[in-house]
N, C-alpha and C. Protein backbone atom coordinates (compact mmCIF):
# COMPACT_ATOMS: atom_id res chain seq x y z
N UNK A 1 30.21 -16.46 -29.71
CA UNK A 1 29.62 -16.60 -31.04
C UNK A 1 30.51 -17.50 -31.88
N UNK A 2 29.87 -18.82 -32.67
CA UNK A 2 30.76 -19.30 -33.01
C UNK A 2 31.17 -18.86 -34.90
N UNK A 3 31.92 -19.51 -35.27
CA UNK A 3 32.13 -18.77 -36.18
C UNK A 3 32.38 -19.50 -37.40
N UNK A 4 32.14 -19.12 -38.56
CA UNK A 4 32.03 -20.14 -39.85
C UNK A 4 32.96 -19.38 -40.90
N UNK A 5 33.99 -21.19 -41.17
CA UNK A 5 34.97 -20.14 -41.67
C UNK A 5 35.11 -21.05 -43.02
N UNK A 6 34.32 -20.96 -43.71
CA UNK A 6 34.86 -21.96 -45.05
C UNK A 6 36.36 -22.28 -45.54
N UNK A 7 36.41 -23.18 -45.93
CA UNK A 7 37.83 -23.51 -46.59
C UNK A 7 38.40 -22.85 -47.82
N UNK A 8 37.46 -22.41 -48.44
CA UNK A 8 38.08 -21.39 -49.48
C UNK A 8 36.57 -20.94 -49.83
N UNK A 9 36.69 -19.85 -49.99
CA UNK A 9 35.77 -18.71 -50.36
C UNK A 9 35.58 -18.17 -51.75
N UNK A 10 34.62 -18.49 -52.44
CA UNK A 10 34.23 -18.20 -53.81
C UNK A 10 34.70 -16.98 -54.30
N UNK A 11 35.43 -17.34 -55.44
CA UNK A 11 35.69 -15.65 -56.10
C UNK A 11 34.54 -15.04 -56.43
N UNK A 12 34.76 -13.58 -55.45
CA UNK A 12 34.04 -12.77 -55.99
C UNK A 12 32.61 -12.50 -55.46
N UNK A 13 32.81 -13.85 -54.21
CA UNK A 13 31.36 -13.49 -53.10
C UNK A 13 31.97 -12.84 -51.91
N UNK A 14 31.20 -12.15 -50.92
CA UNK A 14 31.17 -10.87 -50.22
C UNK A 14 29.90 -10.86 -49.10
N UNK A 15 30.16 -10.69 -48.28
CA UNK A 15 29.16 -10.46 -47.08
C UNK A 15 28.26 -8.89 -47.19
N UNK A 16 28.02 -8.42 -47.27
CA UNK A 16 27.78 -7.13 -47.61
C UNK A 16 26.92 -6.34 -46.05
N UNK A 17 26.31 -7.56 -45.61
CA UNK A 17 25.94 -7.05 -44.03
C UNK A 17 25.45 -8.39 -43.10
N UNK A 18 25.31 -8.98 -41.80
CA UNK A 18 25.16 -9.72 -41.48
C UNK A 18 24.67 -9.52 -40.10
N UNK A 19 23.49 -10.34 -39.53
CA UNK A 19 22.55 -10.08 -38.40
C UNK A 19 22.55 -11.28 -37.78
N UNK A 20 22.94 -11.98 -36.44
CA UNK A 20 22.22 -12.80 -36.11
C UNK A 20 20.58 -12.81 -35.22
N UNK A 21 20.11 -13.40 -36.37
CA UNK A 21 18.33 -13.25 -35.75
C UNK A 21 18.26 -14.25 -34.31
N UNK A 22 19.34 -15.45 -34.34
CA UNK A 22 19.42 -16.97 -33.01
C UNK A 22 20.39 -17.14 -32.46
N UNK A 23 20.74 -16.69 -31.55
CA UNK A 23 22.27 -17.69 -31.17
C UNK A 23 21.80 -18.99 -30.02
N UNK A 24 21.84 -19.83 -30.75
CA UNK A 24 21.67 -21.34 -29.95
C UNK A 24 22.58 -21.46 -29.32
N UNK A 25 22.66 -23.19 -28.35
CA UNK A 25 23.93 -23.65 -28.27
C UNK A 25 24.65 -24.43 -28.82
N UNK A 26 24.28 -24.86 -30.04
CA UNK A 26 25.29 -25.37 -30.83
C UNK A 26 25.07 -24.40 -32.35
N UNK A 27 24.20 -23.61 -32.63
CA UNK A 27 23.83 -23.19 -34.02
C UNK A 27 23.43 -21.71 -33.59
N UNK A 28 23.68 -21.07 -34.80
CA UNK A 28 23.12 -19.72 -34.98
C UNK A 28 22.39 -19.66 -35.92
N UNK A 29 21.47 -18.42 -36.05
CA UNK A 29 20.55 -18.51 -37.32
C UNK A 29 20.59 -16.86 -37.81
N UNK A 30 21.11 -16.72 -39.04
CA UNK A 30 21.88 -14.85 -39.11
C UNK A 30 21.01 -14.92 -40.56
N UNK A 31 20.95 -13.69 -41.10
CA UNK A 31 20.30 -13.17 -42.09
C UNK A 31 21.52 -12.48 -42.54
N UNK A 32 22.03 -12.48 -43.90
CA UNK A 32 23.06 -12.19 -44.72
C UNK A 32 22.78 -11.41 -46.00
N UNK A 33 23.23 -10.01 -46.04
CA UNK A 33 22.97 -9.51 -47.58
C UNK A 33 24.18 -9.89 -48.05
N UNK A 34 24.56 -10.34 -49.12
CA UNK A 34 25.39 -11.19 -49.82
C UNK A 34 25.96 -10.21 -51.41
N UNK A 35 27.19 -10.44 -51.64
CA UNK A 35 26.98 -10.06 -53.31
C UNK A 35 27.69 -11.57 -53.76
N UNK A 36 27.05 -11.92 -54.42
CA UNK A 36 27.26 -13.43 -54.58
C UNK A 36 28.32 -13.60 -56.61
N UNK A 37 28.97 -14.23 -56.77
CA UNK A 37 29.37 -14.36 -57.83
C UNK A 37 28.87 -13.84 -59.18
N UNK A 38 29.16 -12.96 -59.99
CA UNK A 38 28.29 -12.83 -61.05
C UNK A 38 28.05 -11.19 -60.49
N UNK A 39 28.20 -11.06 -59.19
CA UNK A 39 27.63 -9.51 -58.98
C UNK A 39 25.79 -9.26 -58.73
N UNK A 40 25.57 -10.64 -58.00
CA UNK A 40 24.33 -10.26 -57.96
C UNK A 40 24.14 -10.03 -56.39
N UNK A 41 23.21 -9.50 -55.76
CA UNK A 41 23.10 -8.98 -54.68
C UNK A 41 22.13 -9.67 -53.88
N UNK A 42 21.86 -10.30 -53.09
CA UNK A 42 20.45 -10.72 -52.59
C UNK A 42 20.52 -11.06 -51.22
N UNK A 43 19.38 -11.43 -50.32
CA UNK A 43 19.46 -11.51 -49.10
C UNK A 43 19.57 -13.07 -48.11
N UNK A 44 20.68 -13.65 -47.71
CA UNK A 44 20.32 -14.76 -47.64
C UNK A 44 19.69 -15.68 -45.91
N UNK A 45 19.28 -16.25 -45.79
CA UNK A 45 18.78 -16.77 -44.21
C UNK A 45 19.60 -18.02 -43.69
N UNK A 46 20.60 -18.15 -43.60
CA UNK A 46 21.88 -19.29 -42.98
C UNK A 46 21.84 -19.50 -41.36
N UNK A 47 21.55 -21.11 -41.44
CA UNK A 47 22.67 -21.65 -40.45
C UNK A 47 23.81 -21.41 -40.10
N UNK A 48 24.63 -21.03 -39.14
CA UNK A 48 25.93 -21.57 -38.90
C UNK A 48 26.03 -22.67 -38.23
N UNK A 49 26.91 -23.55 -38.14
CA UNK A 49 27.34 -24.72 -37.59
C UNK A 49 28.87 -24.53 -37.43
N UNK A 50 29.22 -25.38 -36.11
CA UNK A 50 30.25 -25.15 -36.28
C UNK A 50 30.86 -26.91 -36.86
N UNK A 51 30.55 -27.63 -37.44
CA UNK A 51 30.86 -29.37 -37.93
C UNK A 51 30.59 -30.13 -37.26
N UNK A 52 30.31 -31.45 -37.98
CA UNK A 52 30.15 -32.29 -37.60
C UNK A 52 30.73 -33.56 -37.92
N UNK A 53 31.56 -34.71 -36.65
CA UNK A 53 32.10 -35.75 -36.73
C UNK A 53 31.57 -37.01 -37.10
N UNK A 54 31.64 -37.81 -38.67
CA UNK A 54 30.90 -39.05 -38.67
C UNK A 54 31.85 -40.13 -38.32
N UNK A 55 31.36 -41.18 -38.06
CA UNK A 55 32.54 -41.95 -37.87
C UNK A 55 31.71 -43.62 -38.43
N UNK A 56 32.54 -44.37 -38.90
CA UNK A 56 32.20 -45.65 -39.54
C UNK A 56 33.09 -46.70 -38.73
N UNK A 57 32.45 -47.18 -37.40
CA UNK A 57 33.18 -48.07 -36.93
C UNK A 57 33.30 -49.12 -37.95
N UNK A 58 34.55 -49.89 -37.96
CA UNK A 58 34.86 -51.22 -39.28
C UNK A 58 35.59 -52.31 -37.94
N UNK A 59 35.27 -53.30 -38.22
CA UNK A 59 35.68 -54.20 -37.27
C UNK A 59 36.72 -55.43 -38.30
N UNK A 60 37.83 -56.28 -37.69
CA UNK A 60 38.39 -57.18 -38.46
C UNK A 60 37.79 -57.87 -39.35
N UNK A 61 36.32 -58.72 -39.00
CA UNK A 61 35.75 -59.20 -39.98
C UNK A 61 34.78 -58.44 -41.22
N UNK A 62 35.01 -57.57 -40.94
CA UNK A 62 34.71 -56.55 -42.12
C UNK A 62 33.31 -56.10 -41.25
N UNK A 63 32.47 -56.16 -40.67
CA UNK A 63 31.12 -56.14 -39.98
C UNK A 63 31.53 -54.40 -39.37
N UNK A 64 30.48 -53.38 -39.87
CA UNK A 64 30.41 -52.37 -39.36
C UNK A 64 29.73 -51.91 -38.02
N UNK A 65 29.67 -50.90 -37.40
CA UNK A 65 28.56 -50.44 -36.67
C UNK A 65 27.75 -49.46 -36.54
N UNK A 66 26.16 -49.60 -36.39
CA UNK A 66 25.36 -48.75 -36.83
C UNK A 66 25.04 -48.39 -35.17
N UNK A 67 24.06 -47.11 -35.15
CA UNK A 67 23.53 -46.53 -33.73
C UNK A 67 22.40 -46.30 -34.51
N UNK A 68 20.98 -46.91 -33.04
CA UNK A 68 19.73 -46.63 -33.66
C UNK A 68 19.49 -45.26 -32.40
N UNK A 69 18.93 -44.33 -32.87
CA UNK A 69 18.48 -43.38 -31.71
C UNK A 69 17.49 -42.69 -32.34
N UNK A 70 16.57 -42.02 -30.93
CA UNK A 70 15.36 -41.08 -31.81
C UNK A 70 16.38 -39.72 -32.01
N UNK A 71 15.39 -39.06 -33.24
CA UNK A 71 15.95 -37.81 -33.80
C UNK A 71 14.36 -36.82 -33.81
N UNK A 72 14.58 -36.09 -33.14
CA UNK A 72 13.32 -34.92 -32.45
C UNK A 72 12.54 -34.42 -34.36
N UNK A 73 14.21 -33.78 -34.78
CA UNK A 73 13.75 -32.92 -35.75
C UNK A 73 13.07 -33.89 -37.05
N UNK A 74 13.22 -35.11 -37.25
CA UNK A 74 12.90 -36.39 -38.18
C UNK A 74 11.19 -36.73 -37.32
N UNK A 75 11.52 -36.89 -35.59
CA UNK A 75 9.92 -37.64 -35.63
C UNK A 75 10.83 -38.91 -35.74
N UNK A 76 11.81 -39.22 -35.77
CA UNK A 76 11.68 -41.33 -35.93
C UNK A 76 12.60 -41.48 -35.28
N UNK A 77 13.15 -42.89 -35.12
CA UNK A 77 14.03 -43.52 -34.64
C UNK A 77 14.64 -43.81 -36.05
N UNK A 78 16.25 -43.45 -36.37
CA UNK A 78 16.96 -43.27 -37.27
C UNK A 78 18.43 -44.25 -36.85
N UNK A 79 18.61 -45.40 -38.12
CA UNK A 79 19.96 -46.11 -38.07
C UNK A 79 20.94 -45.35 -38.46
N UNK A 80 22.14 -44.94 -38.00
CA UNK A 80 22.83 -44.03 -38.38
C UNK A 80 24.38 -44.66 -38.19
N UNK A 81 25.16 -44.01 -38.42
CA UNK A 81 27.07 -44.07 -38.37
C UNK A 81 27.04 -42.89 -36.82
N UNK A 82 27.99 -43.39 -36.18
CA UNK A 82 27.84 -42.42 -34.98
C UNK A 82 28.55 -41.41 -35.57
N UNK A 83 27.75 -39.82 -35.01
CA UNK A 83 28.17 -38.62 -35.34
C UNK A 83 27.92 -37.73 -34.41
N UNK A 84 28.47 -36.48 -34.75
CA UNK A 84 28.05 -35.18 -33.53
C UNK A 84 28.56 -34.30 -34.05
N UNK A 85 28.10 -32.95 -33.54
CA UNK A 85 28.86 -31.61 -33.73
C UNK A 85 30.10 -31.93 -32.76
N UNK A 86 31.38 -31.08 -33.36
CA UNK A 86 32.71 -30.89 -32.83
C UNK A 86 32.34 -29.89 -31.79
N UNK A 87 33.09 -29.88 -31.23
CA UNK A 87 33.44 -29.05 -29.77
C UNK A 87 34.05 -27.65 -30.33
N UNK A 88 33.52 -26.43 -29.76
CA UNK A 88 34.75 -25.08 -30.62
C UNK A 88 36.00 -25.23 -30.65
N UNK A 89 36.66 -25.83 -29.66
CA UNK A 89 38.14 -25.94 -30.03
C UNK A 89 38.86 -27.10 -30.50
N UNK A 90 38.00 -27.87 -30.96
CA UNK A 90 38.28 -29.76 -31.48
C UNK A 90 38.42 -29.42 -32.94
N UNK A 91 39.28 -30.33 -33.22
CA UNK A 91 39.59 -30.66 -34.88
C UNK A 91 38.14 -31.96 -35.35
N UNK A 92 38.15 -31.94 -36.54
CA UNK A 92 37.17 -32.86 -37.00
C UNK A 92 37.84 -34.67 -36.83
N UNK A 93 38.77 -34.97 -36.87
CA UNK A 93 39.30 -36.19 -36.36
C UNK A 93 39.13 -36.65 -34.63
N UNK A 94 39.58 -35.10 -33.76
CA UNK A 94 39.16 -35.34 -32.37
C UNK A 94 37.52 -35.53 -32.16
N UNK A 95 37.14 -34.86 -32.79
CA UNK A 95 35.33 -34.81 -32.57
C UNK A 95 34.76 -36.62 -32.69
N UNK A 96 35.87 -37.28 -34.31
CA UNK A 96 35.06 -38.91 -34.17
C UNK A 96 35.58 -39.31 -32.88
N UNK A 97 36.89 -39.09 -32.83
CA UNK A 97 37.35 -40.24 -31.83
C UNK A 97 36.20 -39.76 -30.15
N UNK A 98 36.24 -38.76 -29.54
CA UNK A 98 35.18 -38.40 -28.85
C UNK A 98 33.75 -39.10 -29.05
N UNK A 99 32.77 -38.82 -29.98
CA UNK A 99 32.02 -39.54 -30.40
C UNK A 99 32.14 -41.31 -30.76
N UNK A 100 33.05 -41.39 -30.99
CA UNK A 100 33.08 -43.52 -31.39
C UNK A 100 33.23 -43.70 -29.88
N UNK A 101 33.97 -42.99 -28.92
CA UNK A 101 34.30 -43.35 -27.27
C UNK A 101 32.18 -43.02 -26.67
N UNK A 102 32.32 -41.71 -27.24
CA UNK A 102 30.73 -41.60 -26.30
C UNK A 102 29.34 -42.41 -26.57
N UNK A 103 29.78 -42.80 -27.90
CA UNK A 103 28.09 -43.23 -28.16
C UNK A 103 28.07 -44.47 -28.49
N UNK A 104 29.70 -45.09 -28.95
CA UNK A 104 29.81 -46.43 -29.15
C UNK A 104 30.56 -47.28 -28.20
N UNK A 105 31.26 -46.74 -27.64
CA UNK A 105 31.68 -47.64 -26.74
C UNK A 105 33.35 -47.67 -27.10
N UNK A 106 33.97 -47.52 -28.01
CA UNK A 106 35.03 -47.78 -28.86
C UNK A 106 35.91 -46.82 -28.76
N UNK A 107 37.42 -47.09 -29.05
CA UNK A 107 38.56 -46.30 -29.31
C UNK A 107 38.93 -46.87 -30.44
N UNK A 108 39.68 -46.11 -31.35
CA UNK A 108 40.63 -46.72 -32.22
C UNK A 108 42.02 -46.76 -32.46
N UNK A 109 42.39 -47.40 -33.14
CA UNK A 109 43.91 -47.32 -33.49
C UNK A 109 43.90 -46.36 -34.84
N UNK A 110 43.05 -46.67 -35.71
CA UNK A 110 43.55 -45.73 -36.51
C UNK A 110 42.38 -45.47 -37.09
N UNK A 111 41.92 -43.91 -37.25
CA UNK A 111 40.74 -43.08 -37.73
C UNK A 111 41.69 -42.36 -38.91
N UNK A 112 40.75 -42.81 -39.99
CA UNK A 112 41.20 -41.74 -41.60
C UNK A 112 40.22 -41.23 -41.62
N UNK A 113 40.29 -40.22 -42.55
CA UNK A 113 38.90 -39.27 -43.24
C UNK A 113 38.55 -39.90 -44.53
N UNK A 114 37.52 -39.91 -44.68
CA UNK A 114 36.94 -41.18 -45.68
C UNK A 114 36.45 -39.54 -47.00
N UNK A 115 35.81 -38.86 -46.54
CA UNK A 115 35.58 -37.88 -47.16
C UNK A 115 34.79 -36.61 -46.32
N UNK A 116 34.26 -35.49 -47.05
CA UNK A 116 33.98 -34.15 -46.46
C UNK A 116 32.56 -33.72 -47.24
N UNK A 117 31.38 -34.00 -46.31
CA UNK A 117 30.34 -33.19 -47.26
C UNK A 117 28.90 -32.22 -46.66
N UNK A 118 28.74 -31.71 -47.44
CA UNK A 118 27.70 -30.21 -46.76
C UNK A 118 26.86 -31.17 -47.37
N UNK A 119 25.75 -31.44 -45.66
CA UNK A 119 24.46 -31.92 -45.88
C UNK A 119 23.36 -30.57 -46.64
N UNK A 120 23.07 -30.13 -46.57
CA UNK A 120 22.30 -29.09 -46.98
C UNK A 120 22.34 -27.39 -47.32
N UNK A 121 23.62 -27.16 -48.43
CA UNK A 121 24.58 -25.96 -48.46
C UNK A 121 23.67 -25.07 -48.68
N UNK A 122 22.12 -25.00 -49.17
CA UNK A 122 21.43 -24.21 -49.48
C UNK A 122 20.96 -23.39 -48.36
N UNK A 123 21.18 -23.99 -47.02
CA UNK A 123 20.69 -22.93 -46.09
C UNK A 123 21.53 -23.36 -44.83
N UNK A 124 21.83 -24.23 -44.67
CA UNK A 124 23.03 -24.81 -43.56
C UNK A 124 24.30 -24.90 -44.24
N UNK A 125 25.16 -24.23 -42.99
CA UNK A 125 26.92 -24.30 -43.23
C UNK A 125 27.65 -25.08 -42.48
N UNK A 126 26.87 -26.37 -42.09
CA UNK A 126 27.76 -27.31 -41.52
C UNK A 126 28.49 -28.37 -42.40
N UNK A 127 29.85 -28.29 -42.06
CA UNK A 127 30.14 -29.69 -42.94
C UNK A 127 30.39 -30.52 -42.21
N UNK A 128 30.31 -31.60 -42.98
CA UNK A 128 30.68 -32.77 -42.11
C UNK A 128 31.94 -33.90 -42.71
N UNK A 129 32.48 -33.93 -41.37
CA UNK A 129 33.48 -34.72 -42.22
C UNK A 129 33.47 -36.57 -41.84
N UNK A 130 33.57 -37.37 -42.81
CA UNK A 130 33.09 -38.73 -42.42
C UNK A 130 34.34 -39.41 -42.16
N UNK A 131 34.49 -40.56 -41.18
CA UNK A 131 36.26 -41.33 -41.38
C UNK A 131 35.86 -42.25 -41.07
N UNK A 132 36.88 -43.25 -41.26
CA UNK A 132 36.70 -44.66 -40.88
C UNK A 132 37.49 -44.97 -39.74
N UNK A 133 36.94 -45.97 -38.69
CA UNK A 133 37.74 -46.06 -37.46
C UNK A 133 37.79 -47.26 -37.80
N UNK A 134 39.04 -47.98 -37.62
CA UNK A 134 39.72 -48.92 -37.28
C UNK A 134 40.59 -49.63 -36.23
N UNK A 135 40.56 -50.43 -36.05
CA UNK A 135 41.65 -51.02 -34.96
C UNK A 135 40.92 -50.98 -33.51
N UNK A 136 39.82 -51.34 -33.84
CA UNK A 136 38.94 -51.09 -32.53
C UNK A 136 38.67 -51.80 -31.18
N UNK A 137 39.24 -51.12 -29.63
CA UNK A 137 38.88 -51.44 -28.43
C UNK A 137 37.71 -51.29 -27.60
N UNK A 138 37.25 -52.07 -27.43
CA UNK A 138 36.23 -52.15 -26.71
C UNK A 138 36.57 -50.91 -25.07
N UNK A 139 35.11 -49.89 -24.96
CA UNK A 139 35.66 -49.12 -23.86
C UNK A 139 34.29 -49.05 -23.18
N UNK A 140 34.07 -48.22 -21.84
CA UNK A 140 32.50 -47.83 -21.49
C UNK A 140 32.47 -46.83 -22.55
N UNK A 141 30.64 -46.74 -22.74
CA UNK A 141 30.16 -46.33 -23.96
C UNK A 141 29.49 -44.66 -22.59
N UNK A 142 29.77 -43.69 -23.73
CA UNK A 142 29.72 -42.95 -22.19
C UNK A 142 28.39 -41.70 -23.19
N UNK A 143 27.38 -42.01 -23.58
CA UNK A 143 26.30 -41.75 -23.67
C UNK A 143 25.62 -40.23 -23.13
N UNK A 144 25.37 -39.13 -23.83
CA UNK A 144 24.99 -37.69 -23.25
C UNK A 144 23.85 -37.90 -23.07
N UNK A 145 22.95 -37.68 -21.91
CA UNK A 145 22.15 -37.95 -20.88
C UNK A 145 20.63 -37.99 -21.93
N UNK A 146 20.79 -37.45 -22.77
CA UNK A 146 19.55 -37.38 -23.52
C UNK A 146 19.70 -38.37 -24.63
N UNK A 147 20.45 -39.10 -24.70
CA UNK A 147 20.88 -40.07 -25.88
C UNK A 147 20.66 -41.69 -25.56
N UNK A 148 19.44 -41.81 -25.62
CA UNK A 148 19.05 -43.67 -25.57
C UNK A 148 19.67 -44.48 -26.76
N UNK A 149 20.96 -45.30 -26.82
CA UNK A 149 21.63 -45.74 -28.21
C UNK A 149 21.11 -47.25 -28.32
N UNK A 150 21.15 -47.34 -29.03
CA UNK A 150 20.73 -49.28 -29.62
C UNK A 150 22.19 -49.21 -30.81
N UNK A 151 22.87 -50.25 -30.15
CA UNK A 151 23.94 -50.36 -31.30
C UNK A 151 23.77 -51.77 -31.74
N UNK A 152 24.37 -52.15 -32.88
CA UNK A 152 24.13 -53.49 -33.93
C UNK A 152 25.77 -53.24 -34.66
N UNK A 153 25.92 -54.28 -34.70
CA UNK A 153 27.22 -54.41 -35.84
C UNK A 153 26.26 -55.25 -36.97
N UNK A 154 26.79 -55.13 -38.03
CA UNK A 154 26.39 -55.83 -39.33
C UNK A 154 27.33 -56.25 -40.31
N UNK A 155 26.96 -56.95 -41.23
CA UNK A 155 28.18 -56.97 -42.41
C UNK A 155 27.71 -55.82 -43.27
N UNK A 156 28.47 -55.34 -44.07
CA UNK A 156 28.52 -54.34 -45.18
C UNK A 156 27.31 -54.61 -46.14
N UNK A 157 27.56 -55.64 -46.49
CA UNK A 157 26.29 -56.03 -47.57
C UNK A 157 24.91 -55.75 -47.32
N UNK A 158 25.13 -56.04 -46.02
CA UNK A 158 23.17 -55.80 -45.26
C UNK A 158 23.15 -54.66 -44.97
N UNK A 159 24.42 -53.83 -44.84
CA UNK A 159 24.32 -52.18 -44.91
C UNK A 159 23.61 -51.63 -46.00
N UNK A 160 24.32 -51.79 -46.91
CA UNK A 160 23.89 -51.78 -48.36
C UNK A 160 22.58 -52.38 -48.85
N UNK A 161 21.62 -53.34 -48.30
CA UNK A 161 21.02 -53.34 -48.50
C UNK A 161 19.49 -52.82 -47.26
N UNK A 162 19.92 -52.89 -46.45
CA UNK A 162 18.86 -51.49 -45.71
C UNK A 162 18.89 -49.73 -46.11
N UNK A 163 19.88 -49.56 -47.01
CA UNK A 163 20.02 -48.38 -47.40
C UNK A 163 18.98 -48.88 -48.95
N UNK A 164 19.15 -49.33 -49.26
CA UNK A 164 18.34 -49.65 -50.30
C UNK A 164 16.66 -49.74 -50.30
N UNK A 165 16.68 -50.61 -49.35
CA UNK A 165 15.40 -50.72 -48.58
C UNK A 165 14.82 -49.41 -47.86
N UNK A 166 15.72 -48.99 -47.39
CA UNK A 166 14.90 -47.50 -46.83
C UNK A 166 15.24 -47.46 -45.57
N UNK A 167 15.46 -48.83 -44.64
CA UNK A 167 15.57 -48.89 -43.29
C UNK A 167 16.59 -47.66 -42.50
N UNK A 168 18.18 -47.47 -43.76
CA UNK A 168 18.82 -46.18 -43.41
C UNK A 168 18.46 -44.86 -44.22
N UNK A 169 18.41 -44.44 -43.43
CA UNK A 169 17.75 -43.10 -44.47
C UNK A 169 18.47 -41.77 -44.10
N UNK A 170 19.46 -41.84 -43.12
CA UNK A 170 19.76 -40.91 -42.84
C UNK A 170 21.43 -40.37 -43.57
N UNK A 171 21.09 -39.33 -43.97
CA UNK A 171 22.09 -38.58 -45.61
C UNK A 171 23.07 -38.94 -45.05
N UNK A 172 24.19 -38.69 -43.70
CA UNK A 172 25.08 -38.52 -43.62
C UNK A 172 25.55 -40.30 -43.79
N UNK A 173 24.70 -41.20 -43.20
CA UNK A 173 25.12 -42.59 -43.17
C UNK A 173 24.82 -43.17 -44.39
N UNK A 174 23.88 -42.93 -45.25
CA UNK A 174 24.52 -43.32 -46.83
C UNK A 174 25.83 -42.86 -47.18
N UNK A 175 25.99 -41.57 -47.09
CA UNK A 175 26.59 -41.20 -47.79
C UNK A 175 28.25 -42.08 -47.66
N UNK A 176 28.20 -42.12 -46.41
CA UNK A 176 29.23 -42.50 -45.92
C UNK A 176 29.32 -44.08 -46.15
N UNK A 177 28.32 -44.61 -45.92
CA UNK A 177 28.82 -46.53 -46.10
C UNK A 177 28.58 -46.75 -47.80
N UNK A 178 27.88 -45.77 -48.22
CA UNK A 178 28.04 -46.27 -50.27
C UNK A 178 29.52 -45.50 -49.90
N UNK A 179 30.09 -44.45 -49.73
CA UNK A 179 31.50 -44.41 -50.06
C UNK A 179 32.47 -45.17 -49.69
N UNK A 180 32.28 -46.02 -48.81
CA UNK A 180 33.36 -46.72 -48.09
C UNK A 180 33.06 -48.05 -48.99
N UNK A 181 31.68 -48.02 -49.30
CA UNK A 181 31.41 -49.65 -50.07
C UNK A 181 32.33 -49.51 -51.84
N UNK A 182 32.06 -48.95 -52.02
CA UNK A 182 32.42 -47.80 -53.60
C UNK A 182 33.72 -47.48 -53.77
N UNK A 183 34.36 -47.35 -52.81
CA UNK A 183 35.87 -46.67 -52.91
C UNK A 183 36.75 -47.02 -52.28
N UNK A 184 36.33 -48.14 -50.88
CA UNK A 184 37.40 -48.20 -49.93
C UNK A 184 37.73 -50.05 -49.60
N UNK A 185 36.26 -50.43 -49.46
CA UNK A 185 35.67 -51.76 -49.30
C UNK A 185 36.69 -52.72 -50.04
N UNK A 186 37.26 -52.59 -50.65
CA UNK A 186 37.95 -53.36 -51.67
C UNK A 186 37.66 -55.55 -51.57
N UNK A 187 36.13 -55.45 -51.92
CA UNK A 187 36.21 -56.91 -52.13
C UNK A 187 35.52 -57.30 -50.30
N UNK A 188 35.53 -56.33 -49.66
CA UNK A 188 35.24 -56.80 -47.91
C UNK A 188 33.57 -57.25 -47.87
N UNK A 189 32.83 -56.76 -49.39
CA UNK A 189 31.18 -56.85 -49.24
C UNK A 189 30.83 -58.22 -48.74
């Protein structure tokens, strides 16, 4: 059973009883009576997750890389930043470098954490943490058997503007290339 352990825990919230109704293989699905801040009591229906690794390949000439793949639960074929759930005993830094090796092809020299965010805290407890890989070697791209990838490098700007356009739509890869464009990019657009 895997297990969800937030980073700091709200004063004054409380589990009060907890069921799992699913245990998947990467997710559980538990029903929670809660006493939630304020002292109110209610019943809640949660995901667990155990995280997930984004990663923003960045190449010398500033040109990023995107992965096109189908996504079951969307119905589409989605441009994305390569990502995945972590492994139970992987840190969120081992999980990109794993993922930039499996789905992109790539190693790096140097992976930072760009930032940390809960796609959907209202009923899912996965977070995800996003980084930037740098210093990048070309490796075999070693692909999980159900994963057809289309990769593209681009410049930043045309990132920015298919997110605009709609072409990226997927939360975790905005979120992540407006932050890197916004905060990190310094002048690379």
């Amino acid at each position: 059973m895997m297990k969800h352990r937030p980073k700091k825990k709200a004063r004054g919230a409380r589990v009060v009883s907890s069921e799992v109704l699913f245990q998947g293989r990467v997710f559980a699905l538990k029903r929670e009576r809660v006493s939630e801040p304020g002292g109110i009591e209610t019943t809640r229906e949660i995901i667990v997750h155990p995280g997930s690794s984004v990663v923003l390949p960045l190449f010398p000439d500033g040109k990023i890389l995107l992965i096109r793949q189908y996504r079951h639960a969307a119905g589409q074929y989605l441009w994305e930043l390569v990502a995945g759930h972590k492994e139970p005993d992987e840190s969120f830094v081992e999980g990109a470098r794993r993922e930039l090796q499996e789905e992109a092809g790539y190693d790096a020299r140097r992976i930072r954490k760009l930032l940390e965010v809960f796609p959907s805290p209202g009923l899912l407890g996965e977070r995800m943490d996003i980084f930037l890989a740098e210093g990048l070697t070309k490796i075999k791209a070693r692909p999980e058997d159900d994963e057809k990838i289309t990769r593209r490098t681009l410049p930043l700007r045309q990132a920015l503007r298919w997110i605009r356009s709609g072409k990226i739509r997927d939360g975790k890869s905005v979120a992540g290339i407006l932050y890197y464009a916004q905060f990190t990019a310094r002048g690379k657009r």
